[in-house]
PDB file of N, CA and C in Angstrom:
ATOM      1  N   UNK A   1      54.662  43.792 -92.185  1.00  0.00           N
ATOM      2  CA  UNK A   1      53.284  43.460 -92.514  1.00  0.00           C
ATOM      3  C   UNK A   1      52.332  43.961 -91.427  1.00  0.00           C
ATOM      4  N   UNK A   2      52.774  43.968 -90.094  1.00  0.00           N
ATOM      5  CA  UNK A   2      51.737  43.974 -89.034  1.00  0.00           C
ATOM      6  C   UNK A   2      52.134  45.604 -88.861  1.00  0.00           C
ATOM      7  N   UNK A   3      53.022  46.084 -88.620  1.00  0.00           N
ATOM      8  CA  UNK A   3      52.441  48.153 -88.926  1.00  0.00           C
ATOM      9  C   UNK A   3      51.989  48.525 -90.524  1.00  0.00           C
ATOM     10  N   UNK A   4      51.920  47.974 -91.234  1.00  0.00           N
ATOM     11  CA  UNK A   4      50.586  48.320 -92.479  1.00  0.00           C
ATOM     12  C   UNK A   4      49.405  48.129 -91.816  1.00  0.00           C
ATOM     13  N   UNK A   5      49.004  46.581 -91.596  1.00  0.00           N
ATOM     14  CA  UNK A   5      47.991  46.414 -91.005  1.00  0.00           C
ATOM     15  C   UNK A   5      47.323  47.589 -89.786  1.00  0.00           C
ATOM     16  N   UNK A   6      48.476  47.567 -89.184  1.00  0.00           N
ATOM     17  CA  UNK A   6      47.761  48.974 -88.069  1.00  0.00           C
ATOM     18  C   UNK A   6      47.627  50.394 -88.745  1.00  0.00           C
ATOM     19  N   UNK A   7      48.740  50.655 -89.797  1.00  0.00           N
ATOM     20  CA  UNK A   7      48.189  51.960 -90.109  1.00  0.00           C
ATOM     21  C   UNK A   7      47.261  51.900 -90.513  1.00  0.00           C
ATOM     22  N   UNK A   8      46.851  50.769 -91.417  1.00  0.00           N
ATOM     23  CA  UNK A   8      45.548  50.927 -92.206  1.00  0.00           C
ATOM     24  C   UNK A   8      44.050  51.031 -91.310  1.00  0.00           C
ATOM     25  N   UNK A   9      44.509  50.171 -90.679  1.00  0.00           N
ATOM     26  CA  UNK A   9      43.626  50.594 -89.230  1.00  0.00           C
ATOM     27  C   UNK A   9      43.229  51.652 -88.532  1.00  0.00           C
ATOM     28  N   UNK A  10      44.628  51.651 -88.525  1.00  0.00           N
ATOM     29  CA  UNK A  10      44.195  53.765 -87.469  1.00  0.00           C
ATOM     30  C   UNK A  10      43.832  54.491 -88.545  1.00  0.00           C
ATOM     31  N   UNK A  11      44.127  54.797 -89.991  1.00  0.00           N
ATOM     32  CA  UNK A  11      43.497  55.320 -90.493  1.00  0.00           C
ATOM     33  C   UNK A  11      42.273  55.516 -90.833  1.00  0.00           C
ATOM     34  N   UNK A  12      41.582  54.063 -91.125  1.00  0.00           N
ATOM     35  CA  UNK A  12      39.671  53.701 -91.285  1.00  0.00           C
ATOM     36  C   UNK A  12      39.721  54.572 -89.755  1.00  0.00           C
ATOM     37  N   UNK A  13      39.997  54.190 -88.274  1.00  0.00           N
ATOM     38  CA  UNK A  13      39.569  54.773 -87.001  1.00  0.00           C
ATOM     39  C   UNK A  13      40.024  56.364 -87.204  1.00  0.00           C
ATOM     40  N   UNK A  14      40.645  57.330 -87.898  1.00  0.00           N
ATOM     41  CA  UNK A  14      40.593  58.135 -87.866  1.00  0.00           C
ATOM     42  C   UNK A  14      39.511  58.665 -88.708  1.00  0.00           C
ATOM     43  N   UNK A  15      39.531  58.161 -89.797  1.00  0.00           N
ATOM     44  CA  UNK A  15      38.526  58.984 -90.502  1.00  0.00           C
ATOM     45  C   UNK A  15      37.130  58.915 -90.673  1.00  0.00           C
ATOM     46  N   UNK A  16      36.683  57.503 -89.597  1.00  0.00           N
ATOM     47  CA  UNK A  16      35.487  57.495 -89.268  1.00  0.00           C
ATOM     48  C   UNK A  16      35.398  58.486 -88.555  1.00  0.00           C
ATOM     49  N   UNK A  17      36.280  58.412 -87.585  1.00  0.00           N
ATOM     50  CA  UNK A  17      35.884  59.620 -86.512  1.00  0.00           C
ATOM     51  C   UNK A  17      35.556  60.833 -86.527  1.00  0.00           C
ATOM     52  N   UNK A  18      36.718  61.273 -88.113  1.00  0.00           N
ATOM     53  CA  UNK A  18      36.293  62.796 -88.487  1.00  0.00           C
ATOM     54  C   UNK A  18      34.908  62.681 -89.020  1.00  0.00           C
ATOM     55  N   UNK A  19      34.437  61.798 -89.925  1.00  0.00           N
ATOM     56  CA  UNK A  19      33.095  61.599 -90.120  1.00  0.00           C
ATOM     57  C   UNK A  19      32.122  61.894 -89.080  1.00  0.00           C
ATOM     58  N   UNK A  20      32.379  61.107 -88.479  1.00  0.00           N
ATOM     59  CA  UNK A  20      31.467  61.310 -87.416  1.00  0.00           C
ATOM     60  C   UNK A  20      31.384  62.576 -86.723  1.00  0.00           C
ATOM     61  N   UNK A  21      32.281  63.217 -86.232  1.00  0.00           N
ATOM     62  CA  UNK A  21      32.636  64.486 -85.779  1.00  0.00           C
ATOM     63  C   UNK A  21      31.638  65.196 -86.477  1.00  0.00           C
ATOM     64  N   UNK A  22      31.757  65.795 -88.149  1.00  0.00           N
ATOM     65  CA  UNK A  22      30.797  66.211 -88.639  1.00  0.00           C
ATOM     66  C   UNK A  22      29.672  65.804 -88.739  1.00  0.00           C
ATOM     67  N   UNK A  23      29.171  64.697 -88.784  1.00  0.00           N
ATOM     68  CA  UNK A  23      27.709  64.188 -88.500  1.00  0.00           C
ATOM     69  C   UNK A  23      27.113  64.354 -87.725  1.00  0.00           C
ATOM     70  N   UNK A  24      28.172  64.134 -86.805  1.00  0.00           N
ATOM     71  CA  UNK A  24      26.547  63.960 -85.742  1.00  0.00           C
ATOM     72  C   UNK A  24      26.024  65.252 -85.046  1.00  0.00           C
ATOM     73  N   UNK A  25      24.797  65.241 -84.466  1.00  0.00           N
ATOM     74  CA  UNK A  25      23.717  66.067 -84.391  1.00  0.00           C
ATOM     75  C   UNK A  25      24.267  66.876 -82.905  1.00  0.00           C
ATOM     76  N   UNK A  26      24.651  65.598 -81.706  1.00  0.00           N
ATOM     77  CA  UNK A  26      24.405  66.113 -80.573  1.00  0.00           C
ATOM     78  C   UNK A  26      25.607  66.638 -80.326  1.00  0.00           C
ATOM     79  N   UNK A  27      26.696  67.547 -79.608  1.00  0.00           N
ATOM     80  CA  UNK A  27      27.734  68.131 -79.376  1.00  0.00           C
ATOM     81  C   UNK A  27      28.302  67.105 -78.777  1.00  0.00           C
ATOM     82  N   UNK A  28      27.883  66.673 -78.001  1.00  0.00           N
ATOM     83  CA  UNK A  28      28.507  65.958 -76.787  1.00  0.00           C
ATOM     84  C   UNK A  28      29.041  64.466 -77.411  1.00  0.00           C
ATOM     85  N   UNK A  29      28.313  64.116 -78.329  1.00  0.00           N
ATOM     86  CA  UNK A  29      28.657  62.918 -79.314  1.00  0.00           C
ATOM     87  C   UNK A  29      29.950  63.257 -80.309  1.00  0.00           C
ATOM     88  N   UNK A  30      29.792  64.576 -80.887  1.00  0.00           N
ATOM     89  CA  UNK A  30      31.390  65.173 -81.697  1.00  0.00           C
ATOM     90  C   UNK A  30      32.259  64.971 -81.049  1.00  0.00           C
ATOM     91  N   UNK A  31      32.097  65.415 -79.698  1.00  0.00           N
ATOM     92  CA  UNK A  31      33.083  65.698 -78.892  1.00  0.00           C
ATOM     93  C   UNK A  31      34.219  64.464 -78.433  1.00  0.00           C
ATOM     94  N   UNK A  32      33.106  63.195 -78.368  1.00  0.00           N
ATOM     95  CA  UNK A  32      33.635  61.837 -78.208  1.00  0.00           C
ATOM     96  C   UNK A  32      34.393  61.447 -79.240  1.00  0.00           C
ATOM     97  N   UNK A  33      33.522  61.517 -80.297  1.00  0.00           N
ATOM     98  CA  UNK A  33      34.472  61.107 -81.610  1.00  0.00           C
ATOM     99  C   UNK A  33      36.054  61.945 -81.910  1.00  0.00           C
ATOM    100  N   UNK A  34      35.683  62.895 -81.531  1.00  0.00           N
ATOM    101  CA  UNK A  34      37.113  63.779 -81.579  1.00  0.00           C
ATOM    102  C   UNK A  34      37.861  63.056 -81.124  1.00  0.00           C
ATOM    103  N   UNK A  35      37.651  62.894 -79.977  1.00  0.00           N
ATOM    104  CA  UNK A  35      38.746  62.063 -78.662  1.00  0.00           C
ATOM    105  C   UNK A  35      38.796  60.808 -79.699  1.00  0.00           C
ATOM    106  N   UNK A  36      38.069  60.159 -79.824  1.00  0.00           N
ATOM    107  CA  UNK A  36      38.448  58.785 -80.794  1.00  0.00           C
ATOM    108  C   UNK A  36      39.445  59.142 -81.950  1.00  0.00           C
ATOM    109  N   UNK A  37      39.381  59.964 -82.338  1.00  0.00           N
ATOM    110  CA  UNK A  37      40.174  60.602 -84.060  1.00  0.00           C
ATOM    111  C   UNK A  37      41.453  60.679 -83.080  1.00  0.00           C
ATOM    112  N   UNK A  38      41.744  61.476 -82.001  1.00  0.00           N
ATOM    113  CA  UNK A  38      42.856  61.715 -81.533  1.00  0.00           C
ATOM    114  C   UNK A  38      43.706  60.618 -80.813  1.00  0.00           C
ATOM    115  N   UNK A  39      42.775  59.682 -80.549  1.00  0.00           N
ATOM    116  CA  UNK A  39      43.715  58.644 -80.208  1.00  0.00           C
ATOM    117  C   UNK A  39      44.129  58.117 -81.299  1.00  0.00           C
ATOM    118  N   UNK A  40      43.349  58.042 -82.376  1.00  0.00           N
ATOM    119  CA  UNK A  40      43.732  57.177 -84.297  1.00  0.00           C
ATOM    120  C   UNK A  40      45.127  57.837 -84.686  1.00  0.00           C
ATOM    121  N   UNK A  41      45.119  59.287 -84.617  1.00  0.00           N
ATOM    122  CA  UNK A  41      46.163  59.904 -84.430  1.00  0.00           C
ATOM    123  C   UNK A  41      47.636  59.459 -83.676  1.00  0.00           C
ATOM    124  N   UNK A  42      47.753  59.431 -82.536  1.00  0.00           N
ATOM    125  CA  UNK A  42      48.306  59.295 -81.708  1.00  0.00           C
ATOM    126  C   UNK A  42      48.829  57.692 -81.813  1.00  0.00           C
ATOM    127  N   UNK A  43      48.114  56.961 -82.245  1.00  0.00           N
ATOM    128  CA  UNK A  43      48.996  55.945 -82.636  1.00  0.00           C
ATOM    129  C   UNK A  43      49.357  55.878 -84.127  1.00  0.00           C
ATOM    130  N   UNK A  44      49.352  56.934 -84.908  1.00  0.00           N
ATOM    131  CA  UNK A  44      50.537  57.064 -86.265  1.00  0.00           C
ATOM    132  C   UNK A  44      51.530  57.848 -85.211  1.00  0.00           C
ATOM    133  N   UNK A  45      51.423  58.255 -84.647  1.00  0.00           N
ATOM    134  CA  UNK A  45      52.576  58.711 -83.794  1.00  0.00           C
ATOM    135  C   UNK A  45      53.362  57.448 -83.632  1.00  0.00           C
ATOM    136  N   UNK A  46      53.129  57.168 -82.938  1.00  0.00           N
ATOM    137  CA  UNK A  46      53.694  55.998 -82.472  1.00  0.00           C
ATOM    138  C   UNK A  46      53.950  55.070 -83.422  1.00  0.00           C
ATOM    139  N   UNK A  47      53.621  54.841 -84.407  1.00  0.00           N
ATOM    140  CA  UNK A  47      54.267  53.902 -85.371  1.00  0.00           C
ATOM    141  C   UNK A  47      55.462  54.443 -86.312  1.00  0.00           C
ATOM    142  N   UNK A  48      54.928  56.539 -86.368  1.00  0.00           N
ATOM    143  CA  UNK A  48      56.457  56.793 -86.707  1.00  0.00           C
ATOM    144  C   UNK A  48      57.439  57.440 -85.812  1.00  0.00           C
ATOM    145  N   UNK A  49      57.496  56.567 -84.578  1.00  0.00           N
ATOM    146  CA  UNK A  49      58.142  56.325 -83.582  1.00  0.00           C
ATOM    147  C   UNK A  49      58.662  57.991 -82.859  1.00  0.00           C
ATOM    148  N   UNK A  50      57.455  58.379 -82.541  1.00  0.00           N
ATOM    149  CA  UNK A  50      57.273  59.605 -82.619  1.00  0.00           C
ATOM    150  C   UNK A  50      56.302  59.699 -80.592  1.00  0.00           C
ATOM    151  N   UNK A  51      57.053  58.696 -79.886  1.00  0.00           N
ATOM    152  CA  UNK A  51      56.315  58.769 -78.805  1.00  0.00           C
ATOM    153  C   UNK A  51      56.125  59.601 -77.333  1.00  0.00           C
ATOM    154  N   UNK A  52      56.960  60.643 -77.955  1.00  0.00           N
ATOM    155  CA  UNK A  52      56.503  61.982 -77.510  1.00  0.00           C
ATOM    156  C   UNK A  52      55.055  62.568 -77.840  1.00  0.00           C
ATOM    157  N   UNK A  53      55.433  62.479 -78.939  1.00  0.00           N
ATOM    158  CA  UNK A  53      53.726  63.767 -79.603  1.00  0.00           C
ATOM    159  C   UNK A  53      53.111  62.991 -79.007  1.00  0.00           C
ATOM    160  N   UNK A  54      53.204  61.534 -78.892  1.00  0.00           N
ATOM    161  CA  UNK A  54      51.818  60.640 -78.994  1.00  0.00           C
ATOM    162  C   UNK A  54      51.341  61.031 -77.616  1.00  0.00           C
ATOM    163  N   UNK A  55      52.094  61.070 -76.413  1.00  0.00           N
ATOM    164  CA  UNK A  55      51.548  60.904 -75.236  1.00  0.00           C
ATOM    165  C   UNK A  55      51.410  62.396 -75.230  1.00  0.00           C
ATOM    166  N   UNK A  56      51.612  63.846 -75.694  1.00  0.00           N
ATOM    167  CA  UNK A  56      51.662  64.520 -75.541  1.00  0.00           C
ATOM    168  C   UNK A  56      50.335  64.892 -76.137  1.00  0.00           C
ATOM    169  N   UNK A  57      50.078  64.404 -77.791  1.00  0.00           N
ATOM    170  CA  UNK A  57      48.851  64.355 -77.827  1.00  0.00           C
ATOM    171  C   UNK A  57      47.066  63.793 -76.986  1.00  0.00           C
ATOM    172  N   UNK A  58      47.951  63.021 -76.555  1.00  0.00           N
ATOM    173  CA  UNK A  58      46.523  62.315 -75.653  1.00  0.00           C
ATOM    174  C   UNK A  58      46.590  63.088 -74.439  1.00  0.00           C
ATOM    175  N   UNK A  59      47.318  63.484 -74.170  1.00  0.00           N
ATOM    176  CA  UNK A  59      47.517  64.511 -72.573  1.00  0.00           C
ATOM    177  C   UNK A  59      46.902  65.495 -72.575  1.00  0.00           C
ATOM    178  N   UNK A  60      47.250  66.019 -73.266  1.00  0.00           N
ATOM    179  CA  UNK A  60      47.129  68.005 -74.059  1.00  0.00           C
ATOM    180  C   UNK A  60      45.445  67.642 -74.990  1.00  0.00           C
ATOM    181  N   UNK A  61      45.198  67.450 -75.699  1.00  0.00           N
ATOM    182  CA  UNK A  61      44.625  67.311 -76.896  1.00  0.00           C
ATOM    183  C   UNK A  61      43.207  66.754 -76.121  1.00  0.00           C
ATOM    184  N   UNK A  62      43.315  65.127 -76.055  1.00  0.00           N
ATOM    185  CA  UNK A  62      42.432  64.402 -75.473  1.00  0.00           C
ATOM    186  C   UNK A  62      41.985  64.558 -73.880  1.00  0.00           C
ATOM    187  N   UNK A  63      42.750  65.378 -73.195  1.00  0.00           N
ATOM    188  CA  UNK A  63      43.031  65.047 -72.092  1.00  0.00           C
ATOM    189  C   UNK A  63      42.044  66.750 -71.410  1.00  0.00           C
ATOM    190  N   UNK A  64      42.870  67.370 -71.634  1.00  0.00           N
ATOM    191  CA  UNK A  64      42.537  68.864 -71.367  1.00  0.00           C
ATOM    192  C   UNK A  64      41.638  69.657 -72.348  1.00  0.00           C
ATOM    193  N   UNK A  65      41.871  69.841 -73.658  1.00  0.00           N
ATOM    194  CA  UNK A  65      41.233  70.073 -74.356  1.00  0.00           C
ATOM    195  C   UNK A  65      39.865  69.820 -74.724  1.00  0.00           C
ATOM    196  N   UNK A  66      39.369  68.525 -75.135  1.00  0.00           N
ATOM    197  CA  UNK A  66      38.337  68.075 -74.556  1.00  0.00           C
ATOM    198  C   UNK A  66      37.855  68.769 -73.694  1.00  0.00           C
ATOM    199  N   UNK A  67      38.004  68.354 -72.385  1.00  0.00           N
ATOM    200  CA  UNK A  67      37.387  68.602 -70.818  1.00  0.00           C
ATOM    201  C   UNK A  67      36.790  70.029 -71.177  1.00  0.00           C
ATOM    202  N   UNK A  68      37.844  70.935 -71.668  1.00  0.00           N
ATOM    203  CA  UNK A  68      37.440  72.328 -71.842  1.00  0.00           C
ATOM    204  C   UNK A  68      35.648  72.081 -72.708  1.00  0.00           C
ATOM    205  N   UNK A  69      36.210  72.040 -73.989  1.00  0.00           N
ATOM    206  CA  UNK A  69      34.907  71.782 -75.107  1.00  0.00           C
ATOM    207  C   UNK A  69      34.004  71.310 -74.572  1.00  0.00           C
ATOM    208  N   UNK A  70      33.852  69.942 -73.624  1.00  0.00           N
ATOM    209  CA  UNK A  70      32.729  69.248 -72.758  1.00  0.00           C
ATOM    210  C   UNK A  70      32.093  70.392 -72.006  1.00  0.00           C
ATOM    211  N   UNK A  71      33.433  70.617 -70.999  1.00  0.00           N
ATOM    212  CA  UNK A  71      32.564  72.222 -70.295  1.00  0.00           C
ATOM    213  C   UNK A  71      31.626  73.628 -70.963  1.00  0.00           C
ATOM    214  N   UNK A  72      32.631  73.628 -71.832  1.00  0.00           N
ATOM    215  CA  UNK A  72      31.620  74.778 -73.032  1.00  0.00           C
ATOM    216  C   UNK A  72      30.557  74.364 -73.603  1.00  0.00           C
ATOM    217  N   UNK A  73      30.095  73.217 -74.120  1.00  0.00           N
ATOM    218  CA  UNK A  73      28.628  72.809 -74.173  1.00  0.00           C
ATOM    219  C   UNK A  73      27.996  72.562 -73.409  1.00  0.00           C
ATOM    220  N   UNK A  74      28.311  71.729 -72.276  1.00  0.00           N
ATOM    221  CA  UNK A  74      27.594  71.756 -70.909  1.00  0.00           C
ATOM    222  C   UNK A  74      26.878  72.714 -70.366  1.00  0.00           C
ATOM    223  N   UNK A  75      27.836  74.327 -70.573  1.00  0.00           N
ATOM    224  CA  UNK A  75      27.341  75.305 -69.916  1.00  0.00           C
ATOM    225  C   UNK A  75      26.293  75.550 -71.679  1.00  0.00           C
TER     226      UNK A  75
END
């Protein structure tokens, strides 16, 4: 009962996020939400016990990736 409850969860938190991603106006605001979608992500990882990708995703993905994209709008 309680990993339904969370998938169903991370899913609404993922797909707000992609929402948002496309919505919003300012770059730097996508950019956040991304990182939010990727953590929504990262824990279906982890529920299909998959906790490699997961930390690999937030490392790689959220971690570095990002930073890059932040830097490229910045400049």
């Amino acid at each position: 009962m309680i990993i339904q409850v969370l998938f169903w969860f991370l899913s609404v938190m993922a797909l707000f996020g992609a929402m948002m991603v496309i919505t919003s106006k300012n770059p730097v605001y996508s950019v956040l939400w991304l990182i939010l979608t990727f953590f929504a992500i990262s824990g279906h990882y982890i529920l299909l016990n998959a906790q490699f990708l997961a930390v690999v995703n937030i490392i790689v993905y959220a971690g570095a990736i990002m930073v890059l994209f932040l830097f490229v709008i910045m400049l």
